[in-house]
PDB file of N, CA and C in Angstrom:
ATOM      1  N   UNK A   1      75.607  77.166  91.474  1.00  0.00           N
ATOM      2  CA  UNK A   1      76.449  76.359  92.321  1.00  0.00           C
ATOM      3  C   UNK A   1      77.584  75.732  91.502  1.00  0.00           C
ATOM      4  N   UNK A   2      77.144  75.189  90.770  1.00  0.00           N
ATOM      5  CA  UNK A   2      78.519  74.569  89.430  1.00  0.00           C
ATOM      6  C   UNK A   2      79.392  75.675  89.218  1.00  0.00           C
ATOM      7  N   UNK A   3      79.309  76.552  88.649  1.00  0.00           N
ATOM      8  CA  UNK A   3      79.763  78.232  88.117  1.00  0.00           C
ATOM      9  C   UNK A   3      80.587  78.435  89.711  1.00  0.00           C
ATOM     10  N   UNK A   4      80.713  78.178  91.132  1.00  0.00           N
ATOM     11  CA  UNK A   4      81.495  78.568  91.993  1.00  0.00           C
ATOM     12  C   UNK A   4      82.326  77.450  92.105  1.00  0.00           C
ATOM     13  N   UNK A   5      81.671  76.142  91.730  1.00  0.00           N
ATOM     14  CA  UNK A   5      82.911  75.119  92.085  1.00  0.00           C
ATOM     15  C   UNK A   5      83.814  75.046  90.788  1.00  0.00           C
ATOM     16  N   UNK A   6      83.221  75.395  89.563  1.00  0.00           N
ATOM     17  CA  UNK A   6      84.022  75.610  88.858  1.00  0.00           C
ATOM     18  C   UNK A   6      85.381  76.689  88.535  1.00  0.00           C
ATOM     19  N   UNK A   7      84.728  77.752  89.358  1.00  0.00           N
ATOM     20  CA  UNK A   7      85.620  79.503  89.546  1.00  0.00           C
ATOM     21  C   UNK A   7      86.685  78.564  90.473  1.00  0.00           C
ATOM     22  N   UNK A   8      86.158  78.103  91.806  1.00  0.00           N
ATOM     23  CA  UNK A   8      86.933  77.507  93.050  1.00  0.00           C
ATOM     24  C   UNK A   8      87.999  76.429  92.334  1.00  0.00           C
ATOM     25  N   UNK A   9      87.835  75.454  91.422  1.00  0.00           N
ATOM     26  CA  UNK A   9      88.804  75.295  90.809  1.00  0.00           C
ATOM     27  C   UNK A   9      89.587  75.429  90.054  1.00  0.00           C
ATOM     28  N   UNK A  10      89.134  76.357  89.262  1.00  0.00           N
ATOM     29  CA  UNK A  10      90.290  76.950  88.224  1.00  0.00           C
ATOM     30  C   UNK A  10      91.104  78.021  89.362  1.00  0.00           C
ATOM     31  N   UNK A  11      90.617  78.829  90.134  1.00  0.00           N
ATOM     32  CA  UNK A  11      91.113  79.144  91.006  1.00  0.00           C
ATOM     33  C   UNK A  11      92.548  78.166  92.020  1.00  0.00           C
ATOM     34  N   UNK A  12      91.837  77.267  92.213  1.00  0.00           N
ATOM     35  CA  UNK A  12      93.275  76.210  93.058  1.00  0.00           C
ATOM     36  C   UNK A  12      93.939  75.768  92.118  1.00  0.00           C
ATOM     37  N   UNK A  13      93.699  75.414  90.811  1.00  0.00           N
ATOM     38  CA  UNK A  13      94.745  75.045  89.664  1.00  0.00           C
ATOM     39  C   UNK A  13      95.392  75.993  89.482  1.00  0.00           C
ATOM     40  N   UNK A  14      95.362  77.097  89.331  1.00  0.00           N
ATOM     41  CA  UNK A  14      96.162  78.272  88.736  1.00  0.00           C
ATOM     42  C   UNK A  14      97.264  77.868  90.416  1.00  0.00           C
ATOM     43  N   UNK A  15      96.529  78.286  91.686  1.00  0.00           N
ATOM     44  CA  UNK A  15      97.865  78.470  92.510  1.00  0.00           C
ATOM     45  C   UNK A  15      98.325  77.332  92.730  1.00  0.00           C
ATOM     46  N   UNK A  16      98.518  76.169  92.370  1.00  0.00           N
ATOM     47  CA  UNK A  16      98.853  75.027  92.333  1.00  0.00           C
ATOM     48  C   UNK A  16     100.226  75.194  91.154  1.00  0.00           C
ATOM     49  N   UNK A  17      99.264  75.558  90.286  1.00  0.00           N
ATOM     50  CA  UNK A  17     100.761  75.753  89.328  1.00  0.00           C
ATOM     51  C   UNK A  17     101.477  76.676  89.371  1.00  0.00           C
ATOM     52  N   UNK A  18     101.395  77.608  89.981  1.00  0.00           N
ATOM     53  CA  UNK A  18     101.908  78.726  90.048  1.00  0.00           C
ATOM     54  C   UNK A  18     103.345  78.229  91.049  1.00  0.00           C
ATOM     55  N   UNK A  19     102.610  77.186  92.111  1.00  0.00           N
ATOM     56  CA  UNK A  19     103.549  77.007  93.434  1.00  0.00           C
ATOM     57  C   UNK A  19     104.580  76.173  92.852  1.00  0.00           C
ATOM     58  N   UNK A  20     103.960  75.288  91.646  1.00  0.00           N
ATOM     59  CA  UNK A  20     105.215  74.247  91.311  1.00  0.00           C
ATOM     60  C   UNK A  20     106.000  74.879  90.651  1.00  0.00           C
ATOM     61  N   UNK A  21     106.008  76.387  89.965  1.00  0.00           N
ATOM     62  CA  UNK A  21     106.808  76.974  89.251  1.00  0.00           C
ATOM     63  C   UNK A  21     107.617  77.872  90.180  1.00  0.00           C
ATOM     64  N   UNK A  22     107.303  77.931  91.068  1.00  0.00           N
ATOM     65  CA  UNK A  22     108.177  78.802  92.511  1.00  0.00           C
ATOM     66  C   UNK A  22     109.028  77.494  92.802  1.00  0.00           C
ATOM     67  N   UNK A  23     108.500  76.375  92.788  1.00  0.00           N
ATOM     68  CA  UNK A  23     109.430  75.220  93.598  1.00  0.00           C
ATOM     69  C   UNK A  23     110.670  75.132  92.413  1.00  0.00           C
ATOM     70  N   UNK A  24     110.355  75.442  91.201  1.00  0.00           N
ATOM     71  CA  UNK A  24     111.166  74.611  90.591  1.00  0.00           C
ATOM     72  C   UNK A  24     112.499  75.631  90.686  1.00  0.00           C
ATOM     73  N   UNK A  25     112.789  76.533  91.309  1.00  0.00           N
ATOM     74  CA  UNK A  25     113.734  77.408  91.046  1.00  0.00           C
ATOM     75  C   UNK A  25     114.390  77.072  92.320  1.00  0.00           C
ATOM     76  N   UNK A  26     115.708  77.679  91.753  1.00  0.00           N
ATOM     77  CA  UNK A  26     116.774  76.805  92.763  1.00  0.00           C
ATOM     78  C   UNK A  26     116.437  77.395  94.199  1.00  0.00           C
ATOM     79  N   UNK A  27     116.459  76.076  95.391  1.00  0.00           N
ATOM     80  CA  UNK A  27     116.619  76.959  96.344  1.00  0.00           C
ATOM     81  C   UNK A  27     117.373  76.108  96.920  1.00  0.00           C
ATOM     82  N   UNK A  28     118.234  77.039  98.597  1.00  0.00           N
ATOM     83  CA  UNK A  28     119.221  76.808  99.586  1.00  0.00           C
ATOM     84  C   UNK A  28     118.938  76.997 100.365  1.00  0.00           C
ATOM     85  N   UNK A  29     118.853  75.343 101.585  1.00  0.00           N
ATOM     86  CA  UNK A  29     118.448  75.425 102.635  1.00  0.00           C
ATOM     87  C   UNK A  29     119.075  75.409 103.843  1.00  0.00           C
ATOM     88  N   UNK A  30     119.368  76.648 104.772  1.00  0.00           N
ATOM     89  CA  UNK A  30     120.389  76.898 105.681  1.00  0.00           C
ATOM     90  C   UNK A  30     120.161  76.123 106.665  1.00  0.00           C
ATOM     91  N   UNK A  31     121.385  75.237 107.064  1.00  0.00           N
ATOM     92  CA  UNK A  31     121.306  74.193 107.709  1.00  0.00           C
ATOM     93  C   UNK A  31     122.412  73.983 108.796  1.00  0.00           C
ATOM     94  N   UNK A  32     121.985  74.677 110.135  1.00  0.00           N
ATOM     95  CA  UNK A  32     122.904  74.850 111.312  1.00  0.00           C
ATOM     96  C   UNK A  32     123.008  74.115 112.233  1.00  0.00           C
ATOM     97  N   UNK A  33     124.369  73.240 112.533  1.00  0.00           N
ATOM     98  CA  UNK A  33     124.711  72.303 112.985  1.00  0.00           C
ATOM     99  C   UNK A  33     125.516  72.340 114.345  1.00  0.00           C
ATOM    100  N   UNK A  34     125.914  71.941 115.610  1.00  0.00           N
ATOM    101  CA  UNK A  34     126.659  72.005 116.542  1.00  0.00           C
ATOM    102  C   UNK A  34     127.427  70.824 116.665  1.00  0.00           C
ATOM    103  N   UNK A  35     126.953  69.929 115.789  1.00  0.00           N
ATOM    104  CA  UNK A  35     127.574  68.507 115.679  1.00  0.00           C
ATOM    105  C   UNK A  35     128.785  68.973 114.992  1.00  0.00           C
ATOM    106  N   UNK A  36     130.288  69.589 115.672  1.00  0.00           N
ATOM    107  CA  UNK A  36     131.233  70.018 115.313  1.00  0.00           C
ATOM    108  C   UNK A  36     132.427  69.085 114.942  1.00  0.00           C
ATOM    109  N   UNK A  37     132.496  68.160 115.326  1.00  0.00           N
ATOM    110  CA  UNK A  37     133.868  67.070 115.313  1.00  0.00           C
ATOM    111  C   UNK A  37     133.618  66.660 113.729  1.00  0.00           C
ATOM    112  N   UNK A  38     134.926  66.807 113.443  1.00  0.00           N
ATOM    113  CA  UNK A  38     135.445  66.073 112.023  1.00  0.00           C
ATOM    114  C   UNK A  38     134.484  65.298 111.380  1.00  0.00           C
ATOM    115  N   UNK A  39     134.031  63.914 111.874  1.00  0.00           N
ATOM    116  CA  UNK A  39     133.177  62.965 111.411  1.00  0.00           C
ATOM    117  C   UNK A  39     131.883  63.522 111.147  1.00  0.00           C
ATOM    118  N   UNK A  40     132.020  63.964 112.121  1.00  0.00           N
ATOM    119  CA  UNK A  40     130.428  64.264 112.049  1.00  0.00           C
ATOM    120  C   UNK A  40     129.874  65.147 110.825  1.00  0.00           C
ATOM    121  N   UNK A  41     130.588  66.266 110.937  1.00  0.00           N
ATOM    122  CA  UNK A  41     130.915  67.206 109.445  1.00  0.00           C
ATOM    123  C   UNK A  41     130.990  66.364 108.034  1.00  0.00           C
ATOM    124  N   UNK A  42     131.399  65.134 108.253  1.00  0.00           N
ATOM    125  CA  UNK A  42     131.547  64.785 107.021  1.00  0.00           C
ATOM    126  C   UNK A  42     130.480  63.984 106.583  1.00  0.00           C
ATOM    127  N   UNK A  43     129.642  63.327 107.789  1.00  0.00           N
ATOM    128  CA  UNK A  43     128.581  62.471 107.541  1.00  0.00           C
ATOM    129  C   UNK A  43     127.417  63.747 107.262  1.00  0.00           C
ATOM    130  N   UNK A  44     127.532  64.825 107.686  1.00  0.00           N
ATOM    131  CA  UNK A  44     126.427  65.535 107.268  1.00  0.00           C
ATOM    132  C   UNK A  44     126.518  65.936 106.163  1.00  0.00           C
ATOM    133  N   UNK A  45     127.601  66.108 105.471  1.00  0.00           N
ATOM    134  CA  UNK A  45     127.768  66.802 104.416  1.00  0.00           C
ATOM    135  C   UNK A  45     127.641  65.940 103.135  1.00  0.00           C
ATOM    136  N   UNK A  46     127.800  64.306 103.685  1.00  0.00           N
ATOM    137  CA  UNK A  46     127.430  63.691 102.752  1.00  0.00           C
ATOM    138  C   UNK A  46     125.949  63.319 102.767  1.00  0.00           C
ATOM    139  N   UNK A  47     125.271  63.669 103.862  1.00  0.00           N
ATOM    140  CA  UNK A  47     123.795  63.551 103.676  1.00  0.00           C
ATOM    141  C   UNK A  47     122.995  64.708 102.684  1.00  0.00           C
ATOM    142  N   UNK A  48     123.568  65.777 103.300  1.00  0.00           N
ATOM    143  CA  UNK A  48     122.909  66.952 102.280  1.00  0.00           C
ATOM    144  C   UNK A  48     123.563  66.391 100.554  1.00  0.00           C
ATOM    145  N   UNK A  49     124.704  66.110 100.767  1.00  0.00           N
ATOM    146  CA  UNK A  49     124.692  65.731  99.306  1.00  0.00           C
ATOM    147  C   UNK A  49     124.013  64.798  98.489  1.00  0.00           C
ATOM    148  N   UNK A  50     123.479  64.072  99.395  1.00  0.00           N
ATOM    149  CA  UNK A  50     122.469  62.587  99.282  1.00  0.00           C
ATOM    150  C   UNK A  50     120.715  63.256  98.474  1.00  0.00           C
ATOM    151  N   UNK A  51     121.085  64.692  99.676  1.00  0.00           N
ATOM    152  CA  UNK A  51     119.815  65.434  99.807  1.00  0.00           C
ATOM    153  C   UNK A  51     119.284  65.914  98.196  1.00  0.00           C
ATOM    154  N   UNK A  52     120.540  66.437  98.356  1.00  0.00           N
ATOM    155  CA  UNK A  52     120.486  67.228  96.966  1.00  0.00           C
ATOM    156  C   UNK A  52     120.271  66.677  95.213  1.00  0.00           C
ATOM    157  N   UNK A  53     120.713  65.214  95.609  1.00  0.00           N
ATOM    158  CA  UNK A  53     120.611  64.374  94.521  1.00  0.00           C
ATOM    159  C   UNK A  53     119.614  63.788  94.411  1.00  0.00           C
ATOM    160  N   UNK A  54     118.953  63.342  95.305  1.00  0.00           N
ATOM    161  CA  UNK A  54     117.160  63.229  95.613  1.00  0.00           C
ATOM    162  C   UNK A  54     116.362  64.285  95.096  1.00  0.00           C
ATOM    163  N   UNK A  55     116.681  65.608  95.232  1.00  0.00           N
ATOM    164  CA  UNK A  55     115.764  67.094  94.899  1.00  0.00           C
ATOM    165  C   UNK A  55     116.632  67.918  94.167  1.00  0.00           C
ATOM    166  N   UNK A  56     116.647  67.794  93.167  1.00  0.00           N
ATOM    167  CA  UNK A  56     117.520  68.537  91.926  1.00  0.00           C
ATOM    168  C   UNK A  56     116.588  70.274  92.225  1.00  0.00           C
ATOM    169  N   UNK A  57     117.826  71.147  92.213  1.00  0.00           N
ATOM    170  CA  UNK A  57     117.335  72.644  92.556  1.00  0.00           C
ATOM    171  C   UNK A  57     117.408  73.106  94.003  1.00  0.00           C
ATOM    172  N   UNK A  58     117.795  72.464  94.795  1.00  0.00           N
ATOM    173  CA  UNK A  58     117.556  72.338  95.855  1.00  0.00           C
ATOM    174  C   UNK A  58     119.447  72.294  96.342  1.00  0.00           C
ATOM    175  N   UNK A  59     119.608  73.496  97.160  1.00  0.00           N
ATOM    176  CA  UNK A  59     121.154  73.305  97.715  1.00  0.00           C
ATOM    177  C   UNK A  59     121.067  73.367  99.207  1.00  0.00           C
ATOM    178  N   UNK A  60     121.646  72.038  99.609  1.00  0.00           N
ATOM    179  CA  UNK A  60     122.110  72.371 101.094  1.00  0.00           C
ATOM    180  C   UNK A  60     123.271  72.829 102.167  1.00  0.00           C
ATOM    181  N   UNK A  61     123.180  74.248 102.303  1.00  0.00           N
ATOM    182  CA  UNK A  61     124.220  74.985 103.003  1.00  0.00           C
ATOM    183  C   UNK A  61     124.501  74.861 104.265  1.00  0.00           C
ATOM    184  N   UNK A  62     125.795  74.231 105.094  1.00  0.00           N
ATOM    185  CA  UNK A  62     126.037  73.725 106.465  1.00  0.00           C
ATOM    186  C   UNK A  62     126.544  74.832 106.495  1.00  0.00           C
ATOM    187  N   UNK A  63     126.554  75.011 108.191  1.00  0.00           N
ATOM    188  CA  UNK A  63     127.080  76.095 108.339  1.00  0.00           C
ATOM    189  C   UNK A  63     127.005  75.264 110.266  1.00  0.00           C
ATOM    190  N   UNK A  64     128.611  75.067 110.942  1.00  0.00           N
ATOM    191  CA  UNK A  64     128.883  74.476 111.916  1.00  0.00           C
ATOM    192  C   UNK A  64     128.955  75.457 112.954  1.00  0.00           C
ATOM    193  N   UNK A  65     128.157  75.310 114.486  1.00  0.00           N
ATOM    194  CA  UNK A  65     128.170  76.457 115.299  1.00  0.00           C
ATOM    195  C   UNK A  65     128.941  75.344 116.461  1.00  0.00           C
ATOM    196  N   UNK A  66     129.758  75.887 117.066  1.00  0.00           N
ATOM    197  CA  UNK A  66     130.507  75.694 118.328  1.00  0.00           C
ATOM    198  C   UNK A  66     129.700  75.551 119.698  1.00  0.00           C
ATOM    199  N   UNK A  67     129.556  74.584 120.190  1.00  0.00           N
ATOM    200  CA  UNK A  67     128.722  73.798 120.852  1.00  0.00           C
ATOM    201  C   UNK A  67     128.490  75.116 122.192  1.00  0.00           C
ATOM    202  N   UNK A  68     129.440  75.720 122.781  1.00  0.00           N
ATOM    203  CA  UNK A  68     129.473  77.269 123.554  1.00  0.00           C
ATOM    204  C   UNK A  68     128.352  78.151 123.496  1.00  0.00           C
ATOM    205  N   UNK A  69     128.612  78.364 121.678  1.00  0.00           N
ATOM    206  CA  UNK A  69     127.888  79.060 121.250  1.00  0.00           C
ATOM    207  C   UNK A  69     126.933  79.140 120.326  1.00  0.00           C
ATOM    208  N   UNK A  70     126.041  77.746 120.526  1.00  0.00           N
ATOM    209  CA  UNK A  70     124.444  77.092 120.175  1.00  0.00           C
ATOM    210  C   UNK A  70     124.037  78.542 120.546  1.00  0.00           C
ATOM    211  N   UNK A  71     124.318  79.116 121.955  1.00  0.00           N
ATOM    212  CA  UNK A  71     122.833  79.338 122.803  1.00  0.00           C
ATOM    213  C   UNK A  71     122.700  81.325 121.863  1.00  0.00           C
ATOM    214  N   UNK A  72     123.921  81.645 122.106  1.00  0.00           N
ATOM    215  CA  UNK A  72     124.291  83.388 121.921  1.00  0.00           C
ATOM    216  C   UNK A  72     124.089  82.899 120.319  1.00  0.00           C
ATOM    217  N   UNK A  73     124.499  82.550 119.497  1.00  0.00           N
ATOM    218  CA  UNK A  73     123.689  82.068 118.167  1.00  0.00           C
ATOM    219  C   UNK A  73     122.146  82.334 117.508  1.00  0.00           C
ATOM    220  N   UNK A  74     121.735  81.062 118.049  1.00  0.00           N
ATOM    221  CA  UNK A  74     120.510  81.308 117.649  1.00  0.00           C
ATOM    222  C   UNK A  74     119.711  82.139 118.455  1.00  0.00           C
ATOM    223  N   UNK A  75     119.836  82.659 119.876  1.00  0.00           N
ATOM    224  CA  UNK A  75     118.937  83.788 120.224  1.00  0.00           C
ATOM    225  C   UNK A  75     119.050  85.121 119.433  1.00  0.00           C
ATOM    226  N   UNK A  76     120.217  85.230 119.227  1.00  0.00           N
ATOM    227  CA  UNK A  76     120.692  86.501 118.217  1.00  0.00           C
ATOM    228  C   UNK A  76     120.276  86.226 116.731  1.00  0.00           C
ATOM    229  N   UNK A  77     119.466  84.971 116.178  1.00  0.00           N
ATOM    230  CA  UNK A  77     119.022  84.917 114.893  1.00  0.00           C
ATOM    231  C   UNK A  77     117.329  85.040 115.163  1.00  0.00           C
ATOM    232  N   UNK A  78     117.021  84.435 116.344  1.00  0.00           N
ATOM    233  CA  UNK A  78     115.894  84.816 116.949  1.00  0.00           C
ATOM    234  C   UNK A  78     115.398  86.307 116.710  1.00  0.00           C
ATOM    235  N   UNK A  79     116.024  86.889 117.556  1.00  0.00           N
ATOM    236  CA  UNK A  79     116.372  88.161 117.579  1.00  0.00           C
ATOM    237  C   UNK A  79     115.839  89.158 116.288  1.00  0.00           C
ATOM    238  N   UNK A  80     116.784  88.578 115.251  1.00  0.00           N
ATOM    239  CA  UNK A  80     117.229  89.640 113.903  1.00  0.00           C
ATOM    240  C   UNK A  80     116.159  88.795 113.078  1.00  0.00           C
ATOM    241  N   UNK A  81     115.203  87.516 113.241  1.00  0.00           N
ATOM    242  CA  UNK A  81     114.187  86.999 112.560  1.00  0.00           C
ATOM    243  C   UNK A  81     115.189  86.298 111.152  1.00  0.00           C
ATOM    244  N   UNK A  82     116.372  85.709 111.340  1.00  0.00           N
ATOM    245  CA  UNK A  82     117.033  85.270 110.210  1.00  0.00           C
ATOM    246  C   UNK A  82     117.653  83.648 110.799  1.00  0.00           C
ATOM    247  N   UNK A  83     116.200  83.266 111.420  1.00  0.00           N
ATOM    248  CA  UNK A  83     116.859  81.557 111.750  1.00  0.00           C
ATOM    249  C   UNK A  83     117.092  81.262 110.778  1.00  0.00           C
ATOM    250  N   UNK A  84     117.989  79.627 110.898  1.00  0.00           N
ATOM    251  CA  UNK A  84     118.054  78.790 109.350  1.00  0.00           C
ATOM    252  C   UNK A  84     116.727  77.857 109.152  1.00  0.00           C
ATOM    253  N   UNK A  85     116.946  77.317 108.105  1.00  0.00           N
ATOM    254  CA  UNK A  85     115.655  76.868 107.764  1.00  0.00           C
ATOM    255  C   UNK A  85     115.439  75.500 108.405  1.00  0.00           C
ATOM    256  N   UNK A  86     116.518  75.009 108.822  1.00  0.00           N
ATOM    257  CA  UNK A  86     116.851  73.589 110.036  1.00  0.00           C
ATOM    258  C   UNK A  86     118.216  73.817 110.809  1.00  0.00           C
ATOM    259  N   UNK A  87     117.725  73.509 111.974  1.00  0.00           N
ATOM    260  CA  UNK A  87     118.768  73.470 112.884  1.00  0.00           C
ATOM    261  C   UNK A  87     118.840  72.273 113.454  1.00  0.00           C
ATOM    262  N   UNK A  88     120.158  71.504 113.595  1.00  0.00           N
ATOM    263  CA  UNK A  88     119.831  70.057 114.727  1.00  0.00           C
ATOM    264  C   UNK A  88     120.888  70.546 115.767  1.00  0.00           C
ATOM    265  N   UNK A  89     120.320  70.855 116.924  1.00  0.00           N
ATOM    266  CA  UNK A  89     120.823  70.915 118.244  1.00  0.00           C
ATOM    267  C   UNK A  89     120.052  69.979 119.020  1.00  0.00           C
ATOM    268  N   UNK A  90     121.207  70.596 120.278  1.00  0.00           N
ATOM    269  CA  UNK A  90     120.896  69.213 121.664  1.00  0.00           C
ATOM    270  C   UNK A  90     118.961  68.964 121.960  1.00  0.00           C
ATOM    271  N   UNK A  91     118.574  68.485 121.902  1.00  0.00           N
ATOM    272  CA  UNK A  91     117.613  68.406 122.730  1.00  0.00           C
ATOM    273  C   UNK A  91     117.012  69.339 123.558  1.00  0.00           C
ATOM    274  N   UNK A  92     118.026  69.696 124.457  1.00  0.00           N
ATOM    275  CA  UNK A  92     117.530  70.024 126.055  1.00  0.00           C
ATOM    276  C   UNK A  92     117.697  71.961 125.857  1.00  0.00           C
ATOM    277  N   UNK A  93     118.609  72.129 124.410  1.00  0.00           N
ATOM    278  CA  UNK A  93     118.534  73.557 124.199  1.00  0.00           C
ATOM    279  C   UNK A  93     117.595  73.895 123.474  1.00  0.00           C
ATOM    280  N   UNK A  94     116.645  72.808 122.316  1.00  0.00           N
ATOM    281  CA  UNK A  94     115.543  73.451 121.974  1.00  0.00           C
ATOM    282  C   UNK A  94     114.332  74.371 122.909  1.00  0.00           C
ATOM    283  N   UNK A  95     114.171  73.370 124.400  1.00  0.00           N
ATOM    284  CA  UNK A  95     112.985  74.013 125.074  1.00  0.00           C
ATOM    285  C   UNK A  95     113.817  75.004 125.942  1.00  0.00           C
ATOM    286  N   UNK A  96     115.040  75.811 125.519  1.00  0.00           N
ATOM    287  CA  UNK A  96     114.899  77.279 126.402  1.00  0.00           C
ATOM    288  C   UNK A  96     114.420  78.223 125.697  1.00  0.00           C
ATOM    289  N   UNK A  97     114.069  78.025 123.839  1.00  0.00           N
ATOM    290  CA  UNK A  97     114.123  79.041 123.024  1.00  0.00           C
ATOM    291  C   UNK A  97     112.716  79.401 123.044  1.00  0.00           C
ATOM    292  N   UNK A  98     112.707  80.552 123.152  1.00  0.00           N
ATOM    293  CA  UNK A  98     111.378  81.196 123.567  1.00  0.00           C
ATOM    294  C   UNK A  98     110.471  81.213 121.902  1.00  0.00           C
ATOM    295  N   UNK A  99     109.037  80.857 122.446  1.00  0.00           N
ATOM    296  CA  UNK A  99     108.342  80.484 121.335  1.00  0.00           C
ATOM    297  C   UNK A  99     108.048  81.922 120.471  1.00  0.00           C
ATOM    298  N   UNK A 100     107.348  81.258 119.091  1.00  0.00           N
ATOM    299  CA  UNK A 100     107.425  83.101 118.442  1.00  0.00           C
ATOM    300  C   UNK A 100     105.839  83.431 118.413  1.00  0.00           C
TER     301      UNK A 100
END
């Protein structure tokens, strides 16, 4: 019994460290917005930059969708399985998107 909890943890230590060595490499998190007006662009962009200085390795990529075309957007990322990794839209357009 010792001899499995011992295997069982050297086992979760190894992927434990393994995961913090995947985290530590840079990553970019696609971040799709409909909040299109000037201000708004700029308050987000200074949040991801906020973001980024909080989590060193870590880049946050805006990318602004035209309020029209929220819907033909993300069904077509739906679609091709290449959502972003956060999206902030309206409310009332999250519950048409069909679950996966």
């Amino acid at each position: 019994m010792k001899r499995n909890v011992c295997l069982i943890l050297t086992i979760v230590l190894t992927i434990g460290f393994s995961a913090v060595q995947c985290a530590a490499e840079d990553v970019t998190i696609r971040f799709w917005s409909d909040q299109s007006e000037p201000w708004q662009q700029k308050e987000i962009e200074a949040m991801g930059r906020d973001f980024e200085a909080a989590h060193p390795g870590i880049k946050v990529e805006a990318e602004y969708i035209a309020w029209q075309d929220r819907q033909a957007k993300m069904t077509a990322a739906l679609a091709a399985q290449d959502v972003p990794d956060v999206a902030l839209l309206s409310s009332q357009y999250a519950t048409s998107l069909p679950p996966e």
